[in-house]
PDB file of N, CA and C in Angstrom:
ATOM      1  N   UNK A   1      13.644 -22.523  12.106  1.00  0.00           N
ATOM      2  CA  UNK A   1      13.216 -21.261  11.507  1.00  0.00           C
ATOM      3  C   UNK A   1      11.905 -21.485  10.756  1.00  0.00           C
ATOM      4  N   UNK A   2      10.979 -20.684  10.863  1.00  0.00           N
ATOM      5  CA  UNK A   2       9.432 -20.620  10.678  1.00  0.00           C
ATOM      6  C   UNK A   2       9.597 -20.724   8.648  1.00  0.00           C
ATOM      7  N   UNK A   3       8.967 -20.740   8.251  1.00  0.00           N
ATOM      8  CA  UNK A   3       8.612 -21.345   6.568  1.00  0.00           C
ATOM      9  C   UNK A   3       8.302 -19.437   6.544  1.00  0.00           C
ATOM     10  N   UNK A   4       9.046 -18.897   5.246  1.00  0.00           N
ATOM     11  CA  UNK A   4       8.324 -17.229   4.775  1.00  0.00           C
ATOM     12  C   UNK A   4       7.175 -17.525   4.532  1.00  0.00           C
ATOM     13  N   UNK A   5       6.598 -18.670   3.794  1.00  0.00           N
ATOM     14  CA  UNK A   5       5.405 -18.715   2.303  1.00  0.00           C
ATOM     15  C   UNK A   5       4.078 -18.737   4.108  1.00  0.00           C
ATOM     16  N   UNK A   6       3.434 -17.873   3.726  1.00  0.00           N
ATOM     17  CA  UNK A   6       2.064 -17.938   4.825  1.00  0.00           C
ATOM     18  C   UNK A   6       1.076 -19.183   4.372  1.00  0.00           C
ATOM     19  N   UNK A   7       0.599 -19.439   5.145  1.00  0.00           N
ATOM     20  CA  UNK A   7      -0.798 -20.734   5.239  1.00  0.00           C
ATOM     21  C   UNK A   7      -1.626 -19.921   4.121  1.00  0.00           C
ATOM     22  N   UNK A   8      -2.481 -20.550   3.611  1.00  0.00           N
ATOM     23  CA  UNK A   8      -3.771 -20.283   3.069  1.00  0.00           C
ATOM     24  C   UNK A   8      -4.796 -19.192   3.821  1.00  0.00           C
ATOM     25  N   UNK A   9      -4.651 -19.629   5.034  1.00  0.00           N
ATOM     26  CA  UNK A   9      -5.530 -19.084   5.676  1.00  0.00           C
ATOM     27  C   UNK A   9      -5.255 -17.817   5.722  1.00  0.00           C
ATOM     28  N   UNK A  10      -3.670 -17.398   6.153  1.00  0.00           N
ATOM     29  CA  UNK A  10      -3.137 -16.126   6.127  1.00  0.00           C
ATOM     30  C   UNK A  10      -3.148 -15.018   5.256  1.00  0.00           C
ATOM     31  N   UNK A  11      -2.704 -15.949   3.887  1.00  0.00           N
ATOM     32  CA  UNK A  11      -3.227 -15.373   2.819  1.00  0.00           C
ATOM     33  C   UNK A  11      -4.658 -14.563   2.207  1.00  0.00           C
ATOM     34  N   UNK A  12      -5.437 -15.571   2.668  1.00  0.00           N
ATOM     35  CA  UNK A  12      -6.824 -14.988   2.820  1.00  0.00           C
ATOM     36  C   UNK A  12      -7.297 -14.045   3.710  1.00  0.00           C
ATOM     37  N   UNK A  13      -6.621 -13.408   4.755  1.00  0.00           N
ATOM     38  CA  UNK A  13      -6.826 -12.719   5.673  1.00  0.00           C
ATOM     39  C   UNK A  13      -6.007 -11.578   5.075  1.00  0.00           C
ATOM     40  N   UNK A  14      -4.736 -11.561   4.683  1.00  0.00           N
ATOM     41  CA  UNK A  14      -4.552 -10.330   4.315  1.00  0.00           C
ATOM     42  C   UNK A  14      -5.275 -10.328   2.643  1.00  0.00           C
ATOM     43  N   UNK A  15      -5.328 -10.863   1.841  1.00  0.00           N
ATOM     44  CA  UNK A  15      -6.553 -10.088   1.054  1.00  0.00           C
ATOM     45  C   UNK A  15      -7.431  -9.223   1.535  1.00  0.00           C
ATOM     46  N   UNK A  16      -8.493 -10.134   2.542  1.00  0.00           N
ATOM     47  CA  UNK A  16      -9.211  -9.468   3.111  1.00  0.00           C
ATOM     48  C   UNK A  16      -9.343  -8.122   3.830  1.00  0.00           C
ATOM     49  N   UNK A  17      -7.931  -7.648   4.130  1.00  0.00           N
ATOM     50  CA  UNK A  17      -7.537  -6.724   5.137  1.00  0.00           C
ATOM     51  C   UNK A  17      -7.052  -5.860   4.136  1.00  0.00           C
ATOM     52  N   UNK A  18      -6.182  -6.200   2.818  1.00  0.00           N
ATOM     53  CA  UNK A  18      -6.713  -5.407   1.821  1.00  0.00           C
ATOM     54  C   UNK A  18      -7.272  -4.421   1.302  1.00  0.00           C
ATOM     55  N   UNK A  19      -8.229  -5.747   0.817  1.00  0.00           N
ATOM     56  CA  UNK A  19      -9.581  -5.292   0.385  1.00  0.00           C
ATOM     57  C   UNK A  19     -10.421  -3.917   1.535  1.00  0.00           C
ATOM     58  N   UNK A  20     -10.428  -4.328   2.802  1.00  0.00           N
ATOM     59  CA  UNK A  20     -11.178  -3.370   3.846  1.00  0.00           C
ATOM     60  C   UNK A  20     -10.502  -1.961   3.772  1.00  0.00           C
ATOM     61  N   UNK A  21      -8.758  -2.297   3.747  1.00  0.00           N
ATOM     62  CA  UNK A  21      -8.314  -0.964   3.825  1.00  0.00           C
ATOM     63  C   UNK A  21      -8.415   0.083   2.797  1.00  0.00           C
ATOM     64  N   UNK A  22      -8.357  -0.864   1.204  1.00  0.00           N
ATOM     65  CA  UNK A  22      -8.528  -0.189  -0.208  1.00  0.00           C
ATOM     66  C   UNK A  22      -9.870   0.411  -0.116  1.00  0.00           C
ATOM     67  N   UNK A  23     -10.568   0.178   0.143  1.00  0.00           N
ATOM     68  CA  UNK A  23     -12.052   0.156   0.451  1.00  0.00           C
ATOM     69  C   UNK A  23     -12.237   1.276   1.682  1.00  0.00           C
ATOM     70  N   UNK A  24     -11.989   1.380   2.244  1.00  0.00           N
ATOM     71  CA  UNK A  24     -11.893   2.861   3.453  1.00  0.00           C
ATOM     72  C   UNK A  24     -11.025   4.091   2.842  1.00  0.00           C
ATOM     73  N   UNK A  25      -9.941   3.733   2.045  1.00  0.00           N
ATOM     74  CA  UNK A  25      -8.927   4.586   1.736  1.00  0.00           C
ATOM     75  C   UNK A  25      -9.559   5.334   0.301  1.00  0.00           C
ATOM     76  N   UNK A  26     -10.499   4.691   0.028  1.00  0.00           N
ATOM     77  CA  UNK A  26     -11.081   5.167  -1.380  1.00  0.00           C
ATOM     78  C   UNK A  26     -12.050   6.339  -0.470  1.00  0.00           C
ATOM     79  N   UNK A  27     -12.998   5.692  -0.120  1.00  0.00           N
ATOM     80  CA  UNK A  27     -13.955   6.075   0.708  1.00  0.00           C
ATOM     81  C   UNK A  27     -13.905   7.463   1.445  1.00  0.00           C
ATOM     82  N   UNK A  28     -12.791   7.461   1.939  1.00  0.00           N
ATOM     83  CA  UNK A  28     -12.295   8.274   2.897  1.00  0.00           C
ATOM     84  C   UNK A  28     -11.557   9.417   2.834  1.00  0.00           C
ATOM     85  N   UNK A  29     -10.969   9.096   1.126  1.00  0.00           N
ATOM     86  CA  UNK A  29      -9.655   9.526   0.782  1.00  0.00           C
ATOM     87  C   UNK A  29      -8.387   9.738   1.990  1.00  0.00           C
ATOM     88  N   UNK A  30      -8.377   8.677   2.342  1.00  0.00           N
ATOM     89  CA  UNK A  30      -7.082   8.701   3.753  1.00  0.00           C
ATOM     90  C   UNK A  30      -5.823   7.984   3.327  1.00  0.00           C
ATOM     91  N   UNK A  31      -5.744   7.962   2.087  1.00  0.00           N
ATOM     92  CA  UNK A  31      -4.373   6.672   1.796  1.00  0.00           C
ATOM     93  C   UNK A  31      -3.181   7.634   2.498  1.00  0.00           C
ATOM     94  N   UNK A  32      -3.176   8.855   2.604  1.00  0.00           N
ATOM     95  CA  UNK A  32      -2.023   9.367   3.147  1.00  0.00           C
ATOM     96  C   UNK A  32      -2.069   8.904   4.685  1.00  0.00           C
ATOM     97  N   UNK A  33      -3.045   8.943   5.061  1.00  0.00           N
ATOM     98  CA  UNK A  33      -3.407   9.085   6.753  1.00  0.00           C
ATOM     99  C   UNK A  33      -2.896   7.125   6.938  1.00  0.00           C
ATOM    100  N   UNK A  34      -2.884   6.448   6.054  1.00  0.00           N
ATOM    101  CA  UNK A  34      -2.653   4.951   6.202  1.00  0.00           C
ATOM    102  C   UNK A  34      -1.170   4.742   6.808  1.00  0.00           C
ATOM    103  N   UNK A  35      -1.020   3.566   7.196  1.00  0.00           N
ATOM    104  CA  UNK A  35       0.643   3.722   7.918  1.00  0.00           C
ATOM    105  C   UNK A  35       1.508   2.916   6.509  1.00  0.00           C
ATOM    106  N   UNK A  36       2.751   3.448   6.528  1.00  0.00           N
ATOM    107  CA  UNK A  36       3.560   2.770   5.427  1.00  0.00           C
ATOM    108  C   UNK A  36       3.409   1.656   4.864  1.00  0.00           C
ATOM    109  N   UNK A  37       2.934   0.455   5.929  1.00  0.00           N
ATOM    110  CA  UNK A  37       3.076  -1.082   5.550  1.00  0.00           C
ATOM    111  C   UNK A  37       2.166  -1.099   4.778  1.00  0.00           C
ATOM    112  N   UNK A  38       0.639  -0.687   5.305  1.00  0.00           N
ATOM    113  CA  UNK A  38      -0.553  -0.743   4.179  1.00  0.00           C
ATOM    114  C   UNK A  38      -0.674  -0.140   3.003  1.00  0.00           C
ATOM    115  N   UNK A  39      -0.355   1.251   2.810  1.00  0.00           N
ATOM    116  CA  UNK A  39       0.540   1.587   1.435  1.00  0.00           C
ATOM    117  C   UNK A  39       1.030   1.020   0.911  1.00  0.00           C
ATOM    118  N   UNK A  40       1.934   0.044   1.245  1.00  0.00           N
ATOM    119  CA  UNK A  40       3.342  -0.446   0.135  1.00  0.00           C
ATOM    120  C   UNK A  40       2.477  -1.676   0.064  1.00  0.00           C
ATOM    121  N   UNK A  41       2.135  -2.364   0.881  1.00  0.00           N
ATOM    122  CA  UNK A  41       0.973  -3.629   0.443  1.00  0.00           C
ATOM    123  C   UNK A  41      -0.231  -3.105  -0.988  1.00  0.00           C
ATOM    124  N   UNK A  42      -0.916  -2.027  -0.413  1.00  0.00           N
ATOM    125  CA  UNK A  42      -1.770  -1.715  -1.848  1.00  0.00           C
ATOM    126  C   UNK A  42      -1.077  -1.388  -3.287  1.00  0.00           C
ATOM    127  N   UNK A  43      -0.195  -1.048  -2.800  1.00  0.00           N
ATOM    128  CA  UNK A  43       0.980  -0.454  -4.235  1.00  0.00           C
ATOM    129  C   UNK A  43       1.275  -1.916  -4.776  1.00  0.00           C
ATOM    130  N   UNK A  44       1.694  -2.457  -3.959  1.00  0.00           N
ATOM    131  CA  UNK A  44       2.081  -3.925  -3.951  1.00  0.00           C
ATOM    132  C   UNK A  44       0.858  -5.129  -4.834  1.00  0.00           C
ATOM    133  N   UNK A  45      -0.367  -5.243  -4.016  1.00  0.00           N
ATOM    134  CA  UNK A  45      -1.194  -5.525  -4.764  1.00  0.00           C
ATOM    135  C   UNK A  45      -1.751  -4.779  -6.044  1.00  0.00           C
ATOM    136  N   UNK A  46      -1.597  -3.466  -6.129  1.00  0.00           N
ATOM    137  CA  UNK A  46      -2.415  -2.997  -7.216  1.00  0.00           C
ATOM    138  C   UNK A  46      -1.079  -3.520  -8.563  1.00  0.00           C
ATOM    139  N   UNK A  47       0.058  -3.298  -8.500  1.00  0.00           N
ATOM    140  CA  UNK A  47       1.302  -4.066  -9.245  1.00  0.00           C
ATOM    141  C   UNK A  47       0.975  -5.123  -9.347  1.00  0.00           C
ATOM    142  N   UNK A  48       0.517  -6.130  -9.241  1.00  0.00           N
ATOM    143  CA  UNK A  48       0.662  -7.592  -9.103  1.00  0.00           C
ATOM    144  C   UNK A  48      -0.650  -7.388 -10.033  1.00  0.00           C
ATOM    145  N   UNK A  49      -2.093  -6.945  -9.730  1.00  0.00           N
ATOM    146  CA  UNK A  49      -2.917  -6.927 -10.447  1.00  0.00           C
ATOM    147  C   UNK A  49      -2.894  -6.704 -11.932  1.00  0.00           C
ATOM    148  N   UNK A  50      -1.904  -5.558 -11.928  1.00  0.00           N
ATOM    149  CA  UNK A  50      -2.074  -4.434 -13.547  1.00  0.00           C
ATOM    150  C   UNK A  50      -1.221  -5.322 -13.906  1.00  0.00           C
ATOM    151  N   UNK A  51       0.113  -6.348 -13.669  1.00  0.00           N
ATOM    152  CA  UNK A  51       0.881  -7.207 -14.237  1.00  0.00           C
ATOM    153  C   UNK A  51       0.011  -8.430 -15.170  1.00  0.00           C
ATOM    154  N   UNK A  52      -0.698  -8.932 -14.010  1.00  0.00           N
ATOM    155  CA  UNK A  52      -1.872  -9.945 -14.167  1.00  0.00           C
ATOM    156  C   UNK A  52      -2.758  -9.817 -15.723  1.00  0.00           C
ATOM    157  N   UNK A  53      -3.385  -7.957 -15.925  1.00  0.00           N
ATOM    158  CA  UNK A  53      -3.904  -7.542 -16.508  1.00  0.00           C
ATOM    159  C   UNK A  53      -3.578  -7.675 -17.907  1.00  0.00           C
ATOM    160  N   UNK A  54      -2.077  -7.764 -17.353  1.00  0.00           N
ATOM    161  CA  UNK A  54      -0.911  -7.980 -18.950  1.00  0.00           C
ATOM    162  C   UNK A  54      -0.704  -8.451 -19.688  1.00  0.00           C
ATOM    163  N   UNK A  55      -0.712  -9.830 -18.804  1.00  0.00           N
ATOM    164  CA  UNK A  55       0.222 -10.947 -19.116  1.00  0.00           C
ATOM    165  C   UNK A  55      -1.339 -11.689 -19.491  1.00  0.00           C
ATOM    166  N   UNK A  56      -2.607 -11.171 -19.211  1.00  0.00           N
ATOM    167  CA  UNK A  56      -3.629 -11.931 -19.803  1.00  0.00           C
ATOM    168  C   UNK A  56      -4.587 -12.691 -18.498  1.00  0.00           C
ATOM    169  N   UNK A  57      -3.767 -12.642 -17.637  1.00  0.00           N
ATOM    170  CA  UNK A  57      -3.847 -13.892 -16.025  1.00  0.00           C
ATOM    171  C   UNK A  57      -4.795 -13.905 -15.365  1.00  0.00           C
ATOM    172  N   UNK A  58      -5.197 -14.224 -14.142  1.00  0.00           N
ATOM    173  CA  UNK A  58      -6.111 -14.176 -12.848  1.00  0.00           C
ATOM    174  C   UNK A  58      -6.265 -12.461 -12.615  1.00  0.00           C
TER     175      UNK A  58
END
């Protein structure tokens, strides 16, 4: 059975993919028009950020 935790590399790719979609969805105003997964990923990252923001962190 494959390891959950992604490579580095992976990691860096979905940042990146992210970043492009947060970045179109602003742009565009299309976050509705986005499909579920990328939603709950930005919700997902923007949580992790404002936590970050909190606690003082990265």
């Amino acid at each position: 059975m494959p390891s959950a935790k992604p490579s580095a590399k992976q990691s860096a790719a979905a940042r990146k993919n992210i970043k492009k979609a947060a970045a179109a969805a602003k742009k565009k105003m299309t976050i509705s028009h986005l499909s579920q997964a990328t939603r709950t990923a930005l919700g997902k990252q923007g949580a992790k950020v404002a936590a970050a923001k909190r606690r003082g962190g990265k």
